[in-house]
C-alpha atoms as a PDB file:
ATOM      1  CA  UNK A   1     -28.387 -70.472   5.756  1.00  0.00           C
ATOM      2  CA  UNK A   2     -29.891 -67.257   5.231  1.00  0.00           C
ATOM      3  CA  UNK A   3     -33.341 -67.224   3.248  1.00  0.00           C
ATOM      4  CA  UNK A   4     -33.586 -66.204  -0.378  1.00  0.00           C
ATOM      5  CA  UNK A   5     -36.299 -64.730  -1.527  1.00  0.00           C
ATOM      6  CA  UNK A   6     -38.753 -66.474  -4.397  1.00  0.00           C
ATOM      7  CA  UNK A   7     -37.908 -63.682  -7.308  1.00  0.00           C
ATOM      8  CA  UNK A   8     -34.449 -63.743  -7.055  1.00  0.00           C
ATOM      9  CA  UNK A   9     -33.190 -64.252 -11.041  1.00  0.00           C
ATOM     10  CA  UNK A  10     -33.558 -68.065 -11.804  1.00  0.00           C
ATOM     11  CA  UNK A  11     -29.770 -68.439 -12.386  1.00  0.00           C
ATOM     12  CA  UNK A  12     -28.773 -66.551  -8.686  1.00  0.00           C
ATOM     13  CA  UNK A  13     -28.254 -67.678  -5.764  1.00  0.00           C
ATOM     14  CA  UNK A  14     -31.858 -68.679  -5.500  1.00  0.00           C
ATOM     15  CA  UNK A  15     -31.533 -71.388  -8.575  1.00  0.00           C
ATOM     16  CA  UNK A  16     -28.047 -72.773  -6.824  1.00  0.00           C
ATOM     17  CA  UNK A  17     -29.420 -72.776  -3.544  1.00  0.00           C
ATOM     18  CA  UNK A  18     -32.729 -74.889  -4.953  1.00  0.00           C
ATOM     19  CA  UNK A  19     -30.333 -77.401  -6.709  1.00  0.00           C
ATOM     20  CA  UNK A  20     -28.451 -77.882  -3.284  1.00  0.00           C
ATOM     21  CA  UNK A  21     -31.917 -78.704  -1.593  1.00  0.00           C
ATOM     22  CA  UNK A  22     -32.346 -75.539   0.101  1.00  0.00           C
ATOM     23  CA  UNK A  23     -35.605 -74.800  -0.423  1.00  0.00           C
ATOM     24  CA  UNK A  24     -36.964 -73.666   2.803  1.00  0.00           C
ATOM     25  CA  UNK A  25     -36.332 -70.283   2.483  1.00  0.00           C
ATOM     26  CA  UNK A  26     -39.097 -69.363   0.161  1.00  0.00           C
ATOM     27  CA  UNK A  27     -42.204 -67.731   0.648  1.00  0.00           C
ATOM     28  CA  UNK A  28     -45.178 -69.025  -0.345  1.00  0.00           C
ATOM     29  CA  UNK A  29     -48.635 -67.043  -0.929  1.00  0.00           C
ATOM     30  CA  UNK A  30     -50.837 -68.616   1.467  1.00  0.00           C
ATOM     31  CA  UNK A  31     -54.410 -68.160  -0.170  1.00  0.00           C
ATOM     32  CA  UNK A  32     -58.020 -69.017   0.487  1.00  0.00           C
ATOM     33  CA  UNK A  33     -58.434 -68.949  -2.813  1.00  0.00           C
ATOM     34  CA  UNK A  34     -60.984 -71.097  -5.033  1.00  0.00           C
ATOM     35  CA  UNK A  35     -60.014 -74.018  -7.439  1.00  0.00           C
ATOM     36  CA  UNK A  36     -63.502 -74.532  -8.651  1.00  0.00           C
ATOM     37  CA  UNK A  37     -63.505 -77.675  -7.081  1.00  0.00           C
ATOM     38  CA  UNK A  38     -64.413 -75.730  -2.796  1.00  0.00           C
ATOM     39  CA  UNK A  39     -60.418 -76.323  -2.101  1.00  0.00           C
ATOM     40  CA  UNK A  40     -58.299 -73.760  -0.780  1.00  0.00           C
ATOM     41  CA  UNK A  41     -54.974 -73.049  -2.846  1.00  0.00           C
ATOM     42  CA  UNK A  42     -51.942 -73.125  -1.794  1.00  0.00           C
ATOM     43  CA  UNK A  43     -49.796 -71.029  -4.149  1.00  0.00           C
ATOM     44  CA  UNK A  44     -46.197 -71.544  -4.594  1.00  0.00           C
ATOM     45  CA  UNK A  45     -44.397 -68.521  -6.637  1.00  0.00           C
ATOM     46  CA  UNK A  46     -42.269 -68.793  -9.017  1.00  0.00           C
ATOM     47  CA  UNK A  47     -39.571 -71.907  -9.788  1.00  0.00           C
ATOM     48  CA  UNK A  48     -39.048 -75.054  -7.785  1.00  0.00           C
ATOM     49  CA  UNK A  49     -36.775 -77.728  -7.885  1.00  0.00           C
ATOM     50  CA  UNK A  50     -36.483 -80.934  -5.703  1.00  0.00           C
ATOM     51  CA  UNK A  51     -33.616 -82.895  -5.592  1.00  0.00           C
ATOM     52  CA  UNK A  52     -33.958 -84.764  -1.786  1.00  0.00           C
ATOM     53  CA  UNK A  53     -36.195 -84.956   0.782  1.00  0.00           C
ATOM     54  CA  UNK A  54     -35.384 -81.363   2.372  1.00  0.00           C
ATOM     55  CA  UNK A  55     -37.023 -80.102  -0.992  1.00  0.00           C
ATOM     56  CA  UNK A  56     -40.018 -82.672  -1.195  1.00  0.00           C
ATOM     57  CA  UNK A  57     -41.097 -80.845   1.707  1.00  0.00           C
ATOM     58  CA  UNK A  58     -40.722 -77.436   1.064  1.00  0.00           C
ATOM     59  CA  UNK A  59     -43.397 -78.480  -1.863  1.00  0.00           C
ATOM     60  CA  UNK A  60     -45.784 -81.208   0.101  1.00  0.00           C
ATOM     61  CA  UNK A  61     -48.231 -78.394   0.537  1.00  0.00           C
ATOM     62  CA  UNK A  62     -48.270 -76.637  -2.593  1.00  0.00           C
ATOM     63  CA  UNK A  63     -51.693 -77.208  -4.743  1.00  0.00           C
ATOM     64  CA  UNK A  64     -50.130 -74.954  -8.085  1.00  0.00           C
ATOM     65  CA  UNK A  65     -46.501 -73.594  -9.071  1.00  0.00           C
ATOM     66  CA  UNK A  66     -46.743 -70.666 -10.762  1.00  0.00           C
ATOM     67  CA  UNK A  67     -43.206 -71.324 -12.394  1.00  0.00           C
ATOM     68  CA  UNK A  68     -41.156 -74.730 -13.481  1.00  0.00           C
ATOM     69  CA  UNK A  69     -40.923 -77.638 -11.677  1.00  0.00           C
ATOM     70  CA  UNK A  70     -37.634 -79.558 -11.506  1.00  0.00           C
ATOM     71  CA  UNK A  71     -37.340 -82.721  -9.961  1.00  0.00           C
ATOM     72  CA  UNK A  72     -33.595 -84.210 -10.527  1.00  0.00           C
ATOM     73  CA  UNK A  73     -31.826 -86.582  -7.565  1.00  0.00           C
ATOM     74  CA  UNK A  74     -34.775 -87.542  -5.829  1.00  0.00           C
ATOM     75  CA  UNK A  75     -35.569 -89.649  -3.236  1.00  0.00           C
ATOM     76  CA  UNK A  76     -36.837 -92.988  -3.837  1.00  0.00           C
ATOM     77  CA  UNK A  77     -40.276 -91.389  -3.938  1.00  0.00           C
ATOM     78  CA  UNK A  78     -41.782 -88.193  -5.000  1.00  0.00           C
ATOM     79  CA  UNK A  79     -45.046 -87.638  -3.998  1.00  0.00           C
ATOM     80  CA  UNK A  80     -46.742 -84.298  -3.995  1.00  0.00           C
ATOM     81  CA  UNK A  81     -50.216 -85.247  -3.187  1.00  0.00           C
ATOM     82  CA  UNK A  82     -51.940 -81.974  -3.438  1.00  0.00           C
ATOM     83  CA  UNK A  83     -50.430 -80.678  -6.947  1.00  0.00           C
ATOM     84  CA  UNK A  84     -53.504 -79.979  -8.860  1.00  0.00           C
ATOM     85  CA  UNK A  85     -51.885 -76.964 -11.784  1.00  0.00           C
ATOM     86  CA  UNK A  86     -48.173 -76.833 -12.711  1.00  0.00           C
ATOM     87  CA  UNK A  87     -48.279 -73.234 -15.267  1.00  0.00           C
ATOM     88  CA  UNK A  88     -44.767 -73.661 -16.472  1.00  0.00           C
ATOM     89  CA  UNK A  89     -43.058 -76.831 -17.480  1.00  0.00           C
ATOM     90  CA  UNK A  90     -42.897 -80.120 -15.579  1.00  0.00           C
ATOM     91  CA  UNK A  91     -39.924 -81.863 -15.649  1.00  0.00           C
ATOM     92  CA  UNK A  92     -38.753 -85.231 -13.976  1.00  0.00           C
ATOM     93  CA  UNK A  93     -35.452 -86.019 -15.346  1.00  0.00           C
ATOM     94  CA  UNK A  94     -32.516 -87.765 -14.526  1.00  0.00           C
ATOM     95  CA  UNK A  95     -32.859 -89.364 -11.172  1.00  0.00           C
ATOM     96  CA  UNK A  96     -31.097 -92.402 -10.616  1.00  0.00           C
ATOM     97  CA  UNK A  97     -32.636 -93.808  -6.965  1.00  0.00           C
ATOM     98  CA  UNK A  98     -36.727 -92.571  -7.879  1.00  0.00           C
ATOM     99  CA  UNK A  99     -38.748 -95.577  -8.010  1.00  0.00           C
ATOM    100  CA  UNK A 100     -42.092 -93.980  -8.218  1.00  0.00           C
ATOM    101  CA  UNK A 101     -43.790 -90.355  -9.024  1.00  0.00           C
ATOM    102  CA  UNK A 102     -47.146 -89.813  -6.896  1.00  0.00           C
ATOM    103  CA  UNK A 103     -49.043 -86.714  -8.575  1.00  0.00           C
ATOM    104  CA  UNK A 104     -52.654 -87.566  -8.242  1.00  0.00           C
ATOM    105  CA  UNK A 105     -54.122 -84.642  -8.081  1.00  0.00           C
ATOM    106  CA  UNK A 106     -52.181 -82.770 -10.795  1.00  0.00           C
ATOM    107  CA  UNK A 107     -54.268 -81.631 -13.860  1.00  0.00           C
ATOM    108  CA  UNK A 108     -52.467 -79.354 -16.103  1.00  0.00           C
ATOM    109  CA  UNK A 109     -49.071 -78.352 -17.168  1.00  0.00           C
ATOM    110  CA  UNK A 110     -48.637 -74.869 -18.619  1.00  0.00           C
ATOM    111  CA  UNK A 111     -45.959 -75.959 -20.297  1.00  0.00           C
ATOM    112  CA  UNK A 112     -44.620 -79.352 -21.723  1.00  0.00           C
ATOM    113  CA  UNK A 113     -43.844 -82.326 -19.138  1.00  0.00           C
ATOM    114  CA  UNK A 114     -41.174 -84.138 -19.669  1.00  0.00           C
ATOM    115  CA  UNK A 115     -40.153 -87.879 -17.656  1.00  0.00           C
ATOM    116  CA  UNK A 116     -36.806 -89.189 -18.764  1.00  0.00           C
ATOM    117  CA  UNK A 117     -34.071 -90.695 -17.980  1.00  0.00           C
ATOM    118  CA  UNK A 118     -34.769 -91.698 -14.841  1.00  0.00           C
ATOM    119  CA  UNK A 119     -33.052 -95.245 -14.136  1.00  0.00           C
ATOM    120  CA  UNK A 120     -35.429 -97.031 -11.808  1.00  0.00           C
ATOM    121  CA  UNK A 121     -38.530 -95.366 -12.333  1.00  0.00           C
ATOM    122  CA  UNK A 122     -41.181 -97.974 -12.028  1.00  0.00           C
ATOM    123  CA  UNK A 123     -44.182 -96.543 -11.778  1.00  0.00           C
ATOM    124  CA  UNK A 124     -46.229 -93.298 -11.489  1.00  0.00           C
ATOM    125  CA  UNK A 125     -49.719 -91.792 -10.757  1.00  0.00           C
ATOM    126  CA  UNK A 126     -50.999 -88.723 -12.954  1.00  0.00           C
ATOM    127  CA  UNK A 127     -54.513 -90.341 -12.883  1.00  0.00           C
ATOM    128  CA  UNK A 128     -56.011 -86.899 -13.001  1.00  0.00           C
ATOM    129  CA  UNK A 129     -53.855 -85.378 -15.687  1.00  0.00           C
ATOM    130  CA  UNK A 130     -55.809 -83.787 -18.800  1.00  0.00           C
ATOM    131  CA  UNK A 131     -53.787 -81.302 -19.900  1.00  0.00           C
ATOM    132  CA  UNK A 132     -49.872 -80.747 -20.935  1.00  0.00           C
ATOM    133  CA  UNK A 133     -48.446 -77.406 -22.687  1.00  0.00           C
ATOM    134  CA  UNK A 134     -51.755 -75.259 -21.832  1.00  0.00           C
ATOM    135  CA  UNK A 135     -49.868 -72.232 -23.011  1.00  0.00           C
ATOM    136  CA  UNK A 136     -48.720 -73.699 -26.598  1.00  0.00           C
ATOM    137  CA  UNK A 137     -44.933 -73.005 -26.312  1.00  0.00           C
ATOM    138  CA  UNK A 138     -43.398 -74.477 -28.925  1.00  0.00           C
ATOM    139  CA  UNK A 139     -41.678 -77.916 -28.083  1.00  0.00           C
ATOM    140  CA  UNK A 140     -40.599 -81.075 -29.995  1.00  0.00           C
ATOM    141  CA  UNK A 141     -43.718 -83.150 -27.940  1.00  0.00           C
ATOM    142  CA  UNK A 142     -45.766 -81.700 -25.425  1.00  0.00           C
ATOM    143  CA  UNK A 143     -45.892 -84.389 -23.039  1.00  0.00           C
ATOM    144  CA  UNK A 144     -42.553 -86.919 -23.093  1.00  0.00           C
ATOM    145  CA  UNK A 145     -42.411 -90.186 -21.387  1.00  0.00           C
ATOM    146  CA  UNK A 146     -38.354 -91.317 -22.752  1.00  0.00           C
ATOM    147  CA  UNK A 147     -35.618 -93.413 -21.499  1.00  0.00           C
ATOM    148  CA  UNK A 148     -37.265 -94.845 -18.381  1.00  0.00           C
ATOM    149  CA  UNK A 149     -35.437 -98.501 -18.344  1.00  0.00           C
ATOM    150  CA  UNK A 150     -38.110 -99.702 -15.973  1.00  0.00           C
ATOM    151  CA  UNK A 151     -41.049 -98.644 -15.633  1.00  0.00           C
ATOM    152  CA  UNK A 152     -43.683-100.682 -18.229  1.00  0.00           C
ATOM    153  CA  UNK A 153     -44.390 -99.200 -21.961  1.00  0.00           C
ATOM    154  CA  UNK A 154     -48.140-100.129 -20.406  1.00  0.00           C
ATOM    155  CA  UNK A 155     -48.132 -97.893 -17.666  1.00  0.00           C
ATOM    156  CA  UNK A 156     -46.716 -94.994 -20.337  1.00  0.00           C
ATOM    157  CA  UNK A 157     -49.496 -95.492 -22.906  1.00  0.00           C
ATOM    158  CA  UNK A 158     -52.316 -95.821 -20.296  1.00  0.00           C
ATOM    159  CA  UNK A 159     -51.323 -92.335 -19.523  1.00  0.00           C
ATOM    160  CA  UNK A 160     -51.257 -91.323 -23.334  1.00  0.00           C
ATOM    161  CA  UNK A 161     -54.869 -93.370 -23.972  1.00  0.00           C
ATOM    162  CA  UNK A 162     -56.057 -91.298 -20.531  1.00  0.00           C
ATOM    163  CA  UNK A 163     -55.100 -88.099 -22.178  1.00  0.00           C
ATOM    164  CA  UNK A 164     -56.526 -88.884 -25.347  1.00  0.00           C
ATOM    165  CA  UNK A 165     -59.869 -89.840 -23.653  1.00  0.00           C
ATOM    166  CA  UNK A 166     -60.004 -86.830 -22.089  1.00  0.00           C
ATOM    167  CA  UNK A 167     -59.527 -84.721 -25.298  1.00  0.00           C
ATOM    168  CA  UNK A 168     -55.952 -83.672 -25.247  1.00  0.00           C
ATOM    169  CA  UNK A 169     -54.774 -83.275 -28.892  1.00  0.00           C
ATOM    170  CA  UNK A 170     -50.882 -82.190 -28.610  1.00  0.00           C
ATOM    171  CA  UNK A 171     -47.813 -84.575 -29.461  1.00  0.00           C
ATOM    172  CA  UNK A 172     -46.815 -87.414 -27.381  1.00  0.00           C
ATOM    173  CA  UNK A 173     -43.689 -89.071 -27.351  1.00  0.00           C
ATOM    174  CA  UNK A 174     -43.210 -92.345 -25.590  1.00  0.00           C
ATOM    175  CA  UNK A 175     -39.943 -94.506 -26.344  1.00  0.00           C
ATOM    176  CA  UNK A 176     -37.035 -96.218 -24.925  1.00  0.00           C
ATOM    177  CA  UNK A 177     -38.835 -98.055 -21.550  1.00  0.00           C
ATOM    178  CA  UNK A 178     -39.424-101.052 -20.524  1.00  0.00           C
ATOM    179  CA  UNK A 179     -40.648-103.312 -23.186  1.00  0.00           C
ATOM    180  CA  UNK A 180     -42.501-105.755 -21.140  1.00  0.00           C
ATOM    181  CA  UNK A 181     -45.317-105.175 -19.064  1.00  0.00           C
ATOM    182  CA  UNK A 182     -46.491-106.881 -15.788  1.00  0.00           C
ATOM    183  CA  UNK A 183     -48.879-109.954 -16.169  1.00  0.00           C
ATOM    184  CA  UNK A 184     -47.539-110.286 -19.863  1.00  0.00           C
END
């Protein structure tokens, strides 16, 4: 498959290409460049979407998106381990096999973040998430945990008391998950 290149318009052959898993083909700007925190960034341009393991690891490497982030039809597992910044929206939506989202490192969302729908979610990790909708684009909630038949109303406001804590003041929406929680 021939390469297409990062900027193509997000409805081209880059966008069909990305929802086919066939993101290999992008360039990334490889940078030395300073978090604040003595890490070097690794910048992925523009839009990404992951819908299978092909585009988990075009991503594995990336420490901030400059675009959106899709994640539809994943694997079992979606771990991007070095994520720190997201600047456009973050969404993890309708997958029917992902059991569990590993984003431990991931800060801020430029834009709102959004996990729905996904049918055997059970757990995730945004244990360093402060931050959702940085850039104030206007949205129904900024941050969205919806529809998630199993993964634990706990685990869903943890994460909104853990933003809270940490002095995030936009809308939160949390609904239609698991009612019970484990231990209870």
């Amino acid at each position: 498959m021939k390469p297409f290149p990062c900027s193509a318009p997000s409805r081209g052959p880059l966008f069909i290409a990305l929802l086919l898993g066939a993101t290999a083909g992008c360039s990334d700007t490889h940078g030395a460049s300073d978090d604040g925190k003595g890490a070097d960034m690794h910048v992925c341009e523009g839009d990404r979407w992951s819908s299978d393991a092909a585009g988990l690891s075009a991503l594995s490497e990336c420490t901030r998106i400059t675009g959106n982030l899709s994640i539809t039809g994943s694997e079992e597992t979606f771990a991007l381990p070095n994520l720190v910044r997201v600047e456009g929206n973050l969404s993890i939506w309708g997958n029917r096999e992902l059991r569990h989202v590993a984003l431990p490192k991931l800060e801020s969302v430029g834009g709102w973040l959004d996990v729905g729908y996904n049918e055997t979610l059970a757990s995730f990790d945004l244990s360093a998430l402060e931050r959702s909708n940085d850039r104030g684009l206007e949205a129904h909630w900024d941050f969205s945990i919806i529809g998630n038949p199993q993964l634990p109303s706990c685990a869903a406001e943890a994460t909104r008391m853990q933003l809270v804590a940490r002095g995030f003041m936009g809308t939160i929406e949390i609904k239609d998950n698991l009612d019970s929680c484990p231990g209870s």
